[in-house]
Protein backbone atom coordinates (compact mmCIF):
# COMPACT_ATOMS: atom_id res chain seq x y z
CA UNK A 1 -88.65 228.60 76.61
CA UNK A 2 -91.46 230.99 75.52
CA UNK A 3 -91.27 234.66 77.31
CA UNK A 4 -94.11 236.13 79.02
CA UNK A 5 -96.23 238.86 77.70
CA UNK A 6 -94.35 241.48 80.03
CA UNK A 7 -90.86 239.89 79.26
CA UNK A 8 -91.76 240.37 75.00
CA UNK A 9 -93.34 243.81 76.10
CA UNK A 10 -89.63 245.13 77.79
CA UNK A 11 -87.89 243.73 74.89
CA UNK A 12 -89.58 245.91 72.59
CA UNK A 13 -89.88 249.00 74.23
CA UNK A 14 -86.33 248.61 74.95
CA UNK A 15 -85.37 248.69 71.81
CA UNK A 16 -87.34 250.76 70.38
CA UNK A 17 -87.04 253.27 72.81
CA UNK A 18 -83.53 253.10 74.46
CA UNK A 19 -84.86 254.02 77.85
CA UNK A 20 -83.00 255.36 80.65
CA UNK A 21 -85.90 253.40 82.86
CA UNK A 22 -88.35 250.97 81.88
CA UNK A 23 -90.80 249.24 84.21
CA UNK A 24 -93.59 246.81 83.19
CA UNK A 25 -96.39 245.76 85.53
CA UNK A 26 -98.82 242.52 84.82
CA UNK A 27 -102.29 244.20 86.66
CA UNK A 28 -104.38 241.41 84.98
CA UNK A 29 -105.26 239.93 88.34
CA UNK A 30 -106.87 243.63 89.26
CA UNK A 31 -109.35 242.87 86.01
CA UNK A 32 -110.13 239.49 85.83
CA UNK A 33 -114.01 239.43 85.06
CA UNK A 34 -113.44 242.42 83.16
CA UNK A 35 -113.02 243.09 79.62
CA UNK A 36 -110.04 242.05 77.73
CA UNK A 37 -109.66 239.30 81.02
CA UNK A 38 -113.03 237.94 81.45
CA UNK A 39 -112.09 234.35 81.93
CA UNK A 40 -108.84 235.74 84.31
CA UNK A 41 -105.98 234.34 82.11
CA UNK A 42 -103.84 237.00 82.71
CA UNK A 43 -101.65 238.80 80.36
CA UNK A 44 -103.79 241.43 79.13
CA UNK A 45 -102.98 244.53 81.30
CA UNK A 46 -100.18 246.20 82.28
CA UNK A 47 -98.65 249.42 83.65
CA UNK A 48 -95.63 250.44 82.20
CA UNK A 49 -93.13 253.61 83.29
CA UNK A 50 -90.78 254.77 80.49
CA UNK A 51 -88.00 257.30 80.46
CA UNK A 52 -86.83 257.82 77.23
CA UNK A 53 -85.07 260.41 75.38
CA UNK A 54 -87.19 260.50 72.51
CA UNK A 55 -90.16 261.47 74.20
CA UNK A 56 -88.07 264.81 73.92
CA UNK A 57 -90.50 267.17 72.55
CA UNK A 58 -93.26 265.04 71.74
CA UNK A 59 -96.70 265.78 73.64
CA UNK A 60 -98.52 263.04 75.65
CA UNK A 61 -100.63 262.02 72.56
CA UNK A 62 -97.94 261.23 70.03
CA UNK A 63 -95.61 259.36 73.40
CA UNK A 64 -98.85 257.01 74.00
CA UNK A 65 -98.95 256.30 70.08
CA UNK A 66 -95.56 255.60 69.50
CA UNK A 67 -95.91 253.42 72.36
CA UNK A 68 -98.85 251.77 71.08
CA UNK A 69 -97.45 251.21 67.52
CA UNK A 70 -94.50 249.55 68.62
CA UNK A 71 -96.56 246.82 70.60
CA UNK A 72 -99.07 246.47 68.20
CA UNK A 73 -97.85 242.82 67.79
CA UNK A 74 -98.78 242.21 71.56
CA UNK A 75 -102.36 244.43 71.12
CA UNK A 76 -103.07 241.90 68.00
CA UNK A 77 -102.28 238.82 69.90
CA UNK A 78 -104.29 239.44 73.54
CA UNK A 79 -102.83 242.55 74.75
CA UNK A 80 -105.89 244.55 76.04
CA UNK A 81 -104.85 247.59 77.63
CA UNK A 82 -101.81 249.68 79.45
CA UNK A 83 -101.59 252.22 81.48
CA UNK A 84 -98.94 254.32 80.60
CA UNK A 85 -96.01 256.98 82.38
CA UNK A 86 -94.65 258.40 79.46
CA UNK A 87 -91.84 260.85 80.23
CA UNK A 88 -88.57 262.24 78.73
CA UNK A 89 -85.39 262.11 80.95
CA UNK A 90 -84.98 265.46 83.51
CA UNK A 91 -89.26 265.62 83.22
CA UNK A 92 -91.03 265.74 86.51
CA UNK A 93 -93.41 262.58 87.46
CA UNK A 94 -97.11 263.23 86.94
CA UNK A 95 -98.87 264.10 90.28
């Protein structure tokens, strides 16, 4: 059986990143039409909470690369974009 886009996407930022809480969100219906999802396929955006201890210390820019980097597999093979929560564990949410 072949795993979804999201289901590969949780594997690797779960071991990459060791989170405390990970959740990944498919929002391709919200851009079908759109670039990256103009024939509505699916699979192309997602939104995606992490907790994770090593964002300790690292600024939003560097979080959102290392991010990127480790799913740069998914980004080569149809991933188009994610919107990201990035935070370390005791951080507040983002208003």
């Amino acid at each position: 059986m072949t795993a979804t886009r999201a289901e590969r996407i949780r594997a690797v930022l779960a071991r990459e990143f060791a989170p405390v809480a990970l959740d990944v969100v498919d929002e391709s219906a919200h851009h079908a039409g759109h670039a990256g999802n103009p024939d509505g396929r699916g699979e192309t955006h997602y939104a995606v909470t992490l907790i994770s201890a090593r964002f300790a210390g690292m600024g939003r820019l560097a979080r959102s690369r290392a991010v990127h980097a480790a799913l740069d597999g998914e980004f080569a093979t149809g991933l188009h974009a994610l919107s990201l929560t990035l935070r370390a564990p005791g951080e507040a949410a983002p208003r």
